[in-house]
PDB file of N, CA and C in Angstrom:
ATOM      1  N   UNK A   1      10.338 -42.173  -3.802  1.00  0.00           N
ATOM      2  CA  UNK A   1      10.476 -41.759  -5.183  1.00  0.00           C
ATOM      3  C   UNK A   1      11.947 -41.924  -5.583  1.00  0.00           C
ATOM      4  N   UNK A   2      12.377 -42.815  -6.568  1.00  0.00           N
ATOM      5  CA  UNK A   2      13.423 -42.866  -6.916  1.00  0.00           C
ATOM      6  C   UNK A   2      14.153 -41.577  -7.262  1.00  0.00           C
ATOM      7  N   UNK A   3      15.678 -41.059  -7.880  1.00  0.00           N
ATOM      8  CA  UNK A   3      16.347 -40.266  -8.716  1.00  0.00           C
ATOM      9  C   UNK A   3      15.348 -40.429 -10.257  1.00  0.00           C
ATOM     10  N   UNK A   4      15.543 -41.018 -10.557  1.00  0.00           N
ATOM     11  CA  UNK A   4      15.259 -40.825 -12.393  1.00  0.00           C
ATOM     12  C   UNK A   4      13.611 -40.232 -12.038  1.00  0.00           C
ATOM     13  N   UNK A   5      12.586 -41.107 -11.378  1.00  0.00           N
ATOM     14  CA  UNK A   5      11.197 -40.409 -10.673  1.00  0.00           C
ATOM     15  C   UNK A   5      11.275 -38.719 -10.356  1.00  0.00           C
ATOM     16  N   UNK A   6      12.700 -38.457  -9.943  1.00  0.00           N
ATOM     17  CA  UNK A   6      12.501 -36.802  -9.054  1.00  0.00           C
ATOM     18  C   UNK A   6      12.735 -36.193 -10.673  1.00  0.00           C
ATOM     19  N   UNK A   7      14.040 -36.706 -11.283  1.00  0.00           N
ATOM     20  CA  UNK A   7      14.185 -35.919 -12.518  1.00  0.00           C
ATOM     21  C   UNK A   7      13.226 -35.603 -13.444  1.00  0.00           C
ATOM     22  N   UNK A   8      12.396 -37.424 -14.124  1.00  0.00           N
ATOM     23  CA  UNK A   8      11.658 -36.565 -14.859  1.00  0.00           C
ATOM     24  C   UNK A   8      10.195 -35.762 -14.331  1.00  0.00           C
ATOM     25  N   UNK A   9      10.257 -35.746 -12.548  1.00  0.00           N
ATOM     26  CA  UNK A   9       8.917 -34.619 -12.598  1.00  0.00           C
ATOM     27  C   UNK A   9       9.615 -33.490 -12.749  1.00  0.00           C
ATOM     28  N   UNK A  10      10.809 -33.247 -12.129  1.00  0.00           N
ATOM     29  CA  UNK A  10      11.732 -32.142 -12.282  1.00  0.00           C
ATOM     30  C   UNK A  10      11.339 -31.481 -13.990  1.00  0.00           C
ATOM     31  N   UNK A  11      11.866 -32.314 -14.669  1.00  0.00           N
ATOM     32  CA  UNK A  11      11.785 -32.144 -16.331  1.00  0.00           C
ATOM     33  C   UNK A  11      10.130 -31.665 -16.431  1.00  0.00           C
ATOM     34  N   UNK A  12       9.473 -32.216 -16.124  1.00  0.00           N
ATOM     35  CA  UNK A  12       8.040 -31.743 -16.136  1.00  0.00           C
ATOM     36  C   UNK A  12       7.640 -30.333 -15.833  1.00  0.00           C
ATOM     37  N   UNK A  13       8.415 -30.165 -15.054  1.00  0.00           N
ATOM     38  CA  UNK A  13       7.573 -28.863 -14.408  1.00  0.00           C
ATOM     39  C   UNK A  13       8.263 -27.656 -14.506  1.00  0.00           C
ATOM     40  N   UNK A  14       9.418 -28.112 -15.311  1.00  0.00           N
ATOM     41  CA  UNK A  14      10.639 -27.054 -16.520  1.00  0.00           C
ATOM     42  C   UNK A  14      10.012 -26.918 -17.401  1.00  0.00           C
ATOM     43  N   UNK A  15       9.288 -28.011 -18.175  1.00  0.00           N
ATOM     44  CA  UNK A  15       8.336 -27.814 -19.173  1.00  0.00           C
ATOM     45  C   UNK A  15       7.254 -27.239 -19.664  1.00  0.00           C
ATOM     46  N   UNK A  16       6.543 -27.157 -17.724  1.00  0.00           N
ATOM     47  CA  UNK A  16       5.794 -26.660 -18.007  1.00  0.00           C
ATOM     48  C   UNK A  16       5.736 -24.899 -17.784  1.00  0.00           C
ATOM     49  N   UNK A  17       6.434 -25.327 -17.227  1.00  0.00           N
ATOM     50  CA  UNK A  17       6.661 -23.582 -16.623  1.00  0.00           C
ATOM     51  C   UNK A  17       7.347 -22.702 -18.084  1.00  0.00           C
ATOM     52  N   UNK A  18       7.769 -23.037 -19.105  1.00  0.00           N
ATOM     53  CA  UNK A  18       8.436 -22.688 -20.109  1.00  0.00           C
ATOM     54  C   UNK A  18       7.339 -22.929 -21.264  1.00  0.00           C
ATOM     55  N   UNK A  19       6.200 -23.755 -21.213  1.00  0.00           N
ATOM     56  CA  UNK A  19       5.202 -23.335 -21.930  1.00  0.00           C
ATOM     57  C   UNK A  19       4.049 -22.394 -21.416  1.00  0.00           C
ATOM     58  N   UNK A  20       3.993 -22.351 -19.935  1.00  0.00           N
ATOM     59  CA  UNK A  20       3.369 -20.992 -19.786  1.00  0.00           C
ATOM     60  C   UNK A  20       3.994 -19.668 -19.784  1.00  0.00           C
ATOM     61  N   UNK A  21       5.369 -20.062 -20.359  1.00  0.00           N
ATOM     62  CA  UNK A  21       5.939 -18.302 -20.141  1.00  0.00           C
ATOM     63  C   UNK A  21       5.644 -18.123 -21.970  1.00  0.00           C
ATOM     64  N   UNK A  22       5.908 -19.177 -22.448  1.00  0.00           N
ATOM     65  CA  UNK A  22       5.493 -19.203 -24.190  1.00  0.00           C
ATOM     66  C   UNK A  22       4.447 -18.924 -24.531  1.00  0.00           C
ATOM     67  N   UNK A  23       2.938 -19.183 -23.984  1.00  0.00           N
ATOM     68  CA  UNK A  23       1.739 -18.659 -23.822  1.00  0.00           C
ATOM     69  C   UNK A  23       1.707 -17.571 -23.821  1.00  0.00           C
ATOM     70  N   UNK A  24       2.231 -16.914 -23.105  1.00  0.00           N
ATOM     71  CA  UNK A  24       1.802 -15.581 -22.375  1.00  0.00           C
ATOM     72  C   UNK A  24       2.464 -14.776 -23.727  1.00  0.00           C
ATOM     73  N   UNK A  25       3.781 -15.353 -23.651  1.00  0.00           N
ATOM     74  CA  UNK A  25       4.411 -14.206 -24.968  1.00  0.00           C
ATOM     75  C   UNK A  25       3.289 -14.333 -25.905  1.00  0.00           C
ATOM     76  N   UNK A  26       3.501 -15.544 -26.621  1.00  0.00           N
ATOM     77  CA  UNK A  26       2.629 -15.222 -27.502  1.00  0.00           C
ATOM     78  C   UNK A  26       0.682 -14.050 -27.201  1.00  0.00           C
ATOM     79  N   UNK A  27       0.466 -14.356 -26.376  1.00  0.00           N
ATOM     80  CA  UNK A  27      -1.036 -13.957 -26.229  1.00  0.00           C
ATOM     81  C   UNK A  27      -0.679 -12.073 -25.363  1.00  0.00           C
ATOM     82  N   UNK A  28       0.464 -11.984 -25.260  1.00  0.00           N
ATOM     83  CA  UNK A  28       0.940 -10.261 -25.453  1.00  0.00           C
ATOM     84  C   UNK A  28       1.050 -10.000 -26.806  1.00  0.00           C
ATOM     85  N   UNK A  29       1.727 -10.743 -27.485  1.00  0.00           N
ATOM     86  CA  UNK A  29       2.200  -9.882 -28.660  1.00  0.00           C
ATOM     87  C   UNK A  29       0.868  -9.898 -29.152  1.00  0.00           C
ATOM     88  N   UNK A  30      -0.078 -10.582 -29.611  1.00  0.00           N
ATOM     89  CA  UNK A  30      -1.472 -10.549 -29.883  1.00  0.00           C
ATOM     90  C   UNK A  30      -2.310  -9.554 -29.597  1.00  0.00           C
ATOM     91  N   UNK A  31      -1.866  -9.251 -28.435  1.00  0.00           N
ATOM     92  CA  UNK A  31      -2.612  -8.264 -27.575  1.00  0.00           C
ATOM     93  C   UNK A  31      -2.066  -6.821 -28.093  1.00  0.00           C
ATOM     94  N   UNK A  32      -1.009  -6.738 -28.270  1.00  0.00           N
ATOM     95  CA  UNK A  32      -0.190  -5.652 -28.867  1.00  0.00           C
ATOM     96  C   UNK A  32      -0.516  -5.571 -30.262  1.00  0.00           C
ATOM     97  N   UNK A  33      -0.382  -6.420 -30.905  1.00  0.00           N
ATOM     98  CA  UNK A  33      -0.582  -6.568 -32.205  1.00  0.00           C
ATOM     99  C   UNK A  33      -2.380  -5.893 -32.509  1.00  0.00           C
ATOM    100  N   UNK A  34      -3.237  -6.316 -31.674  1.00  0.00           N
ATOM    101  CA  UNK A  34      -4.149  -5.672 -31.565  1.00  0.00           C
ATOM    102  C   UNK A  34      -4.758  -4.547 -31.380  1.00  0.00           C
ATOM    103  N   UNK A  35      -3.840  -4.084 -30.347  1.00  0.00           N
ATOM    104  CA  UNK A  35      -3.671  -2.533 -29.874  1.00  0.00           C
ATOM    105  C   UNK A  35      -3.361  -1.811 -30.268  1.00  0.00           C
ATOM    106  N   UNK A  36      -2.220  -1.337 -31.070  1.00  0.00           N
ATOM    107  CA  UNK A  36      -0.928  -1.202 -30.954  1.00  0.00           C
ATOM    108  C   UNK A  36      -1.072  -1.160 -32.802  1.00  0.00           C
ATOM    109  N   UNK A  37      -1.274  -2.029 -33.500  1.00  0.00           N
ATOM    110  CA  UNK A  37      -1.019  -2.469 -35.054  1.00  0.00           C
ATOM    111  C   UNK A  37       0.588  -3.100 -34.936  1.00  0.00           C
ATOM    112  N   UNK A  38       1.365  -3.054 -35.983  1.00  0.00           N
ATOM    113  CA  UNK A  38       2.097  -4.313 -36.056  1.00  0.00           C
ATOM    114  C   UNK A  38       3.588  -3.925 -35.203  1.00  0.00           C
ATOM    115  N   UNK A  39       3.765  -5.263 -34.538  1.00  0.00           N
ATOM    116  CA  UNK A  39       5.126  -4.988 -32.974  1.00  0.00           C
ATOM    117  C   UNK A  39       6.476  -4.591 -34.156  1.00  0.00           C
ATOM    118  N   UNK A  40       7.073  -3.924 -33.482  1.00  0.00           N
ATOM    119  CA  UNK A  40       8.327  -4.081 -34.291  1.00  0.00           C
ATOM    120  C   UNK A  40       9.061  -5.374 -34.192  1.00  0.00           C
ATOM    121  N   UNK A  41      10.058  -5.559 -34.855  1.00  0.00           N
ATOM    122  CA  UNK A  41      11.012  -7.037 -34.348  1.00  0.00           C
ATOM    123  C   UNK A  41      11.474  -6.582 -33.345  1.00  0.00           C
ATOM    124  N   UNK A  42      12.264  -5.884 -32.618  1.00  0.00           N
ATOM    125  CA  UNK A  42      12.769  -5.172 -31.556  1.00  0.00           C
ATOM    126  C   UNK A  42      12.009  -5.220 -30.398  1.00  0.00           C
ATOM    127  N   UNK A  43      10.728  -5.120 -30.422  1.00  0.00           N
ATOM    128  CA  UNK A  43      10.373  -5.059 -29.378  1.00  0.00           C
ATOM    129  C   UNK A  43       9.513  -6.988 -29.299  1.00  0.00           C
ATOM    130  N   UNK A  44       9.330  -7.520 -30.082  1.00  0.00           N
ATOM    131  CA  UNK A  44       8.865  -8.818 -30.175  1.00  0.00           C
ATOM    132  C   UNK A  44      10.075  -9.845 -29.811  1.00  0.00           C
ATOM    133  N   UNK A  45      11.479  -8.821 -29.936  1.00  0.00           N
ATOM    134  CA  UNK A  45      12.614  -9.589 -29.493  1.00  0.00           C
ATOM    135  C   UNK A  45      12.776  -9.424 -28.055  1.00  0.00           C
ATOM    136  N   UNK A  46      12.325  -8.474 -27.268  1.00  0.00           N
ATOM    137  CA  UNK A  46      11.991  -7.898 -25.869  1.00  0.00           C
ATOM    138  C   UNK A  46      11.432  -8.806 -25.186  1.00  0.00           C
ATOM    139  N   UNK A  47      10.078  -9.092 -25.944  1.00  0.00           N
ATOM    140  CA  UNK A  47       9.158  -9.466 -24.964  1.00  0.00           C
ATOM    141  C   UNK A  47       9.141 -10.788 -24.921  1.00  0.00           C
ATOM    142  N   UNK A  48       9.672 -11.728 -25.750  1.00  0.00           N
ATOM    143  CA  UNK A  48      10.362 -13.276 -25.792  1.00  0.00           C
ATOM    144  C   UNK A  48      11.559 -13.360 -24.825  1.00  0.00           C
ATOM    145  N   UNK A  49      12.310 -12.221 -24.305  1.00  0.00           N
ATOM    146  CA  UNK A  49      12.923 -12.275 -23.934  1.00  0.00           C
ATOM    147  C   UNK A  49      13.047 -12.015 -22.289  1.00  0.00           C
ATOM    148  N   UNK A  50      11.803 -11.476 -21.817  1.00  0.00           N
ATOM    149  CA  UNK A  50      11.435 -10.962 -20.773  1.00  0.00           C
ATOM    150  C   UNK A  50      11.416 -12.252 -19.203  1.00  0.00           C
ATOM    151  N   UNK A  51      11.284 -11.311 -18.242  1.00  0.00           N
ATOM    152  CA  UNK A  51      11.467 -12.458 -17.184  1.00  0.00           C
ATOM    153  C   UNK A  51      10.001 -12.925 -17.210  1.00  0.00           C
ATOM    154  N   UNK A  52       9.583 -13.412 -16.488  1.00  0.00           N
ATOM    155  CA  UNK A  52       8.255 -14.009 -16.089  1.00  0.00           C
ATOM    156  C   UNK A  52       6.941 -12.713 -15.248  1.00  0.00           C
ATOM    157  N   UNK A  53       8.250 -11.925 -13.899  1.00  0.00           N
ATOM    158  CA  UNK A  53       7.828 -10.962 -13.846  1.00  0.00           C
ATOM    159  C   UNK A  53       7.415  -9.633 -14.893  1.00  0.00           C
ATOM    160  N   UNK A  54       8.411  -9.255 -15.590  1.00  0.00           N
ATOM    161  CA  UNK A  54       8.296  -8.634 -16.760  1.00  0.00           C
ATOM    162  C   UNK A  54       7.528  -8.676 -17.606  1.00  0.00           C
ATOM    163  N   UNK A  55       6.743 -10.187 -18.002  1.00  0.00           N
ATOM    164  CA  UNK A  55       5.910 -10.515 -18.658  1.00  0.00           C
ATOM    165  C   UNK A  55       4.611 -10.218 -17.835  1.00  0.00           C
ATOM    166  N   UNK A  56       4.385 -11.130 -16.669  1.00  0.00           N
ATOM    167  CA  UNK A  56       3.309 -10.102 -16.112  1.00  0.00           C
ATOM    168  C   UNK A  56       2.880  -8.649 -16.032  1.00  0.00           C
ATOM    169  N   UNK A  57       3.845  -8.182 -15.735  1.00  0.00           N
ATOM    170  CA  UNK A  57       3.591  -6.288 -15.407  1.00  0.00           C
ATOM    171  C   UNK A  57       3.029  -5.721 -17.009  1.00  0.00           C
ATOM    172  N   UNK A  58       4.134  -6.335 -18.108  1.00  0.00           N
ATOM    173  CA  UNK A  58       2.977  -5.862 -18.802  1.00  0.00           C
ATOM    174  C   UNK A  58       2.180  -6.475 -19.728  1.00  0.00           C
ATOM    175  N   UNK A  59       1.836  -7.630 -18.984  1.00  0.00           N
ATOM    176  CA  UNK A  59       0.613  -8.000 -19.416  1.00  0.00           C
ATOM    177  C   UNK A  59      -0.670  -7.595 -18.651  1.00  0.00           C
ATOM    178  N   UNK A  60      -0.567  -6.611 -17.362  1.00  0.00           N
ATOM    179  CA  UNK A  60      -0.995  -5.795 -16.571  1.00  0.00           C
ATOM    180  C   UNK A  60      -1.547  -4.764 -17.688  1.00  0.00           C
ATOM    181  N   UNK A  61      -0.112  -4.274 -17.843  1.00  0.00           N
ATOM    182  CA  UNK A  61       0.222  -2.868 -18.478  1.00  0.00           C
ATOM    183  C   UNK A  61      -0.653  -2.608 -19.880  1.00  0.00           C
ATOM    184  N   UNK A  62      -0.953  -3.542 -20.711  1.00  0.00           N
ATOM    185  CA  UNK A  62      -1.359  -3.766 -21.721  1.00  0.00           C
ATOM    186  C   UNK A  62      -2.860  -3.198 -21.953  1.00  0.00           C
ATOM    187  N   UNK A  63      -3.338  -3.010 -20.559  1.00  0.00           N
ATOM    188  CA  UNK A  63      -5.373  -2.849 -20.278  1.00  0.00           C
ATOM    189  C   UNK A  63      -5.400  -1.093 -20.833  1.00  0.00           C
ATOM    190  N   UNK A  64      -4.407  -0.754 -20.215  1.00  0.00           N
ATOM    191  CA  UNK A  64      -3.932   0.342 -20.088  1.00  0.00           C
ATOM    192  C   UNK A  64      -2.855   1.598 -20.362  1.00  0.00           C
ATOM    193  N   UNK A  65      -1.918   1.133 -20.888  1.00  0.00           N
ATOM    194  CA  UNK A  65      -0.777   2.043 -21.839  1.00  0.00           C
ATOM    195  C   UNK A  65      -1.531   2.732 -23.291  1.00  0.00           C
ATOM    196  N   UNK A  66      -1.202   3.695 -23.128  1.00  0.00           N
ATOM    197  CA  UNK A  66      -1.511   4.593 -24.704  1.00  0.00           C
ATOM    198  C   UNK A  66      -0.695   4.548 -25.357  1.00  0.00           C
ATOM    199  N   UNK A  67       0.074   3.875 -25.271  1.00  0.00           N
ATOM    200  CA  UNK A  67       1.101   3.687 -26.646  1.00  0.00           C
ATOM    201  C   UNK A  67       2.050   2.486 -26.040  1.00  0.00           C
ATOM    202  N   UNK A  68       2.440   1.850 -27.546  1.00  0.00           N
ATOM    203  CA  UNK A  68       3.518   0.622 -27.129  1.00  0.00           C
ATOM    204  C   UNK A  68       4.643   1.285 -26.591  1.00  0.00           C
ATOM    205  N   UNK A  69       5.428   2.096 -26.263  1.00  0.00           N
ATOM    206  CA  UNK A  69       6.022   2.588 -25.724  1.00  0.00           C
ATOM    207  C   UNK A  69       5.771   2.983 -24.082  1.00  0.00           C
ATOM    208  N   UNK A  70       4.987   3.079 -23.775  1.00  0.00           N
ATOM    209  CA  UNK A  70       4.415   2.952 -21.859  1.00  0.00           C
ATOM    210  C   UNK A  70       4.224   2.245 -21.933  1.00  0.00           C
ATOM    211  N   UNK A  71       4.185   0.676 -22.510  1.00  0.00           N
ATOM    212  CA  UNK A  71       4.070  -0.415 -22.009  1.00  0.00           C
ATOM    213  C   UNK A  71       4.705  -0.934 -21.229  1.00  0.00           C
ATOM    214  N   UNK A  72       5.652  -0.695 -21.813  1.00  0.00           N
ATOM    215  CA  UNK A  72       7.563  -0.574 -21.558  1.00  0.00           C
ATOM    216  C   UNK A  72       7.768   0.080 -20.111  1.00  0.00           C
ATOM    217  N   UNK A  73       7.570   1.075 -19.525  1.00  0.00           N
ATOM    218  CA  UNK A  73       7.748   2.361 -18.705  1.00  0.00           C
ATOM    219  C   UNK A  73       7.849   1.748 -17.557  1.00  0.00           C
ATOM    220  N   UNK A  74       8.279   1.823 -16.456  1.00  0.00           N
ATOM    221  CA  UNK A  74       8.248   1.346 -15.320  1.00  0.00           C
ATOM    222  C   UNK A  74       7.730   2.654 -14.724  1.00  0.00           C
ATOM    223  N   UNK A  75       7.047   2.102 -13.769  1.00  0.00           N
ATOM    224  CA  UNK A  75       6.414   2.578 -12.766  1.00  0.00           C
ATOM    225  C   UNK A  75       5.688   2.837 -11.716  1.00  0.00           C
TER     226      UNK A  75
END
């Protein structure tokens, strides 16, 4: 496999990994938005902003928190 071959799978799989973290945001805030009624900007600025882990836990968290605020909660 050549250099330019490693880069653009390299580039590929940056891509893709950055549209499944974009997925997910979006299909939380949805989920929140659902739950929840409407996210604040503050916290829609959070959760765009979140790690990958972060995004999982509460997209965990989401089945189950009574308020958008324990979503948040570690624990």
């Amino acid at each position: 496999m050549s250099t330019a071959d490693k880069l653009r799978a390299l580039g590929r799989n940056e891509g893709r990994a950055e549209g499944l973290a974009e997925g997910q945001v979006q299909v939380l805030l949805r989920q929140m938005t659902l739950r929840f009624g409407r996210v604040p900007d503050t916290i829609a600025v959070r959760v765009r902003a979140g790690s990958p882990s972060e995004l999982a836990a509460w997209t965990d968290r989401i089945l189950t928190a009574p308020t958008l605020e324990a979503l948040f909660e570690r624990g």
